[in-house]
Protein backbone atom coordinates (compact mmCIF):
# COMPACT_ATOMS: atom_id res chain seq x y z
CA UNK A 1 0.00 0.00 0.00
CA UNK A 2 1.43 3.33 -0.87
CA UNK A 3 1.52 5.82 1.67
CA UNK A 4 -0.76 8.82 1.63
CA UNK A 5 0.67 12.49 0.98
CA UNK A 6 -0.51 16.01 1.36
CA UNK A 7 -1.49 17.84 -1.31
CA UNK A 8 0.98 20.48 -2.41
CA UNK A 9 0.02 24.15 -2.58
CA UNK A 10 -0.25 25.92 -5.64
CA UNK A 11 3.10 27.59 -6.81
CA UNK A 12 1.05 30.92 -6.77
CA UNK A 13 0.47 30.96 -3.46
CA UNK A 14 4.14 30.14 -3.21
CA UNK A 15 5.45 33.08 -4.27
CA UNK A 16 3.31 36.12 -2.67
CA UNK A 17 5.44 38.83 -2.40
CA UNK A 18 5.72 41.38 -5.40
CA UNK A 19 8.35 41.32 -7.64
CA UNK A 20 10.63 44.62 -7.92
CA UNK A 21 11.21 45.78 -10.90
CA UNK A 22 14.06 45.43 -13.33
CA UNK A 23 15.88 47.62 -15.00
CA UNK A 24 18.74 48.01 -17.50
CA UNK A 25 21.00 50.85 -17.87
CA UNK A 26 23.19 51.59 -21.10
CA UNK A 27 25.95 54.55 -20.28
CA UNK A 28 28.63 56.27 -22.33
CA UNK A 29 32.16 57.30 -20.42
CA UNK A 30 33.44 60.51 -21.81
CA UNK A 31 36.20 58.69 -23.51
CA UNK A 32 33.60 56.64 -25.81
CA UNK A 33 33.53 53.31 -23.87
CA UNK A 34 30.17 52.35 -23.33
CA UNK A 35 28.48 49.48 -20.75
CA UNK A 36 25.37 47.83 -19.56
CA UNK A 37 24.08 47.76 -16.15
CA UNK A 38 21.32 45.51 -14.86
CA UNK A 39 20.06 47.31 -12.00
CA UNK A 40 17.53 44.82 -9.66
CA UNK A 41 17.26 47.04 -6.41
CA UNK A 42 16.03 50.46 -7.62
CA UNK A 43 12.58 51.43 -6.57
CA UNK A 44 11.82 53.64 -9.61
CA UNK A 45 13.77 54.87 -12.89
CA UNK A 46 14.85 58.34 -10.86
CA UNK A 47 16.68 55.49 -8.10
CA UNK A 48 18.39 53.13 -10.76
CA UNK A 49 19.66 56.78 -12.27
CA UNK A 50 21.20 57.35 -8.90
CA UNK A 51 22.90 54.02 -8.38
CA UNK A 52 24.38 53.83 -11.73
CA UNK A 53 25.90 56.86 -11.14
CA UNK A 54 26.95 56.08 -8.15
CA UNK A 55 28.31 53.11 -9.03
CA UNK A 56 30.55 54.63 -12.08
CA UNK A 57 31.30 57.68 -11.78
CA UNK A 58 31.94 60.18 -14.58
CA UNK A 59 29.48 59.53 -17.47
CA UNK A 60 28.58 61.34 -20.74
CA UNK A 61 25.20 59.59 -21.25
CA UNK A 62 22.68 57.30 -19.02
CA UNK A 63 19.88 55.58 -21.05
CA UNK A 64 17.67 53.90 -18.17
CA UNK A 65 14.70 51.54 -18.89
CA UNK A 66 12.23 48.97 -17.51
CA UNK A 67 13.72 45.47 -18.45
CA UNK A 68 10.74 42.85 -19.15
């Protein structure tokens, strides 16, 4: 006889808290390099400006959007 199991829960219910958002920043140094940032712990797109920034320094451009 096999032996009885619970029933699993749903993955939904699983996973309950809201996801933040993501978002991916393309920057230009002043000497021409350029770079991609994932950013995952910005709260909106003025926040993930500030980090990258932070983060690097001296930049010519910062191109900042919502990754899906």
């Amino acid at each position: 006889m096999l032996p009885q199991r619970k029933p699993s829960k749903p993955h939904s219910a699983v996973g309950s808290r809201t996801a933040r958002p993501e978002y991916v920043a393309a920057i230009r140094y002043p000497d021409g390099r350029r770079d991609l940032f994932h950013i995952l712990n910005a709260d909106n797109l003025a926040d993930a400006r500030e980090l990258v920034i932070s983060e690097v320094g001296d930049v010519q451009s910062v191109m900042i959007a919502l990754r899906h």
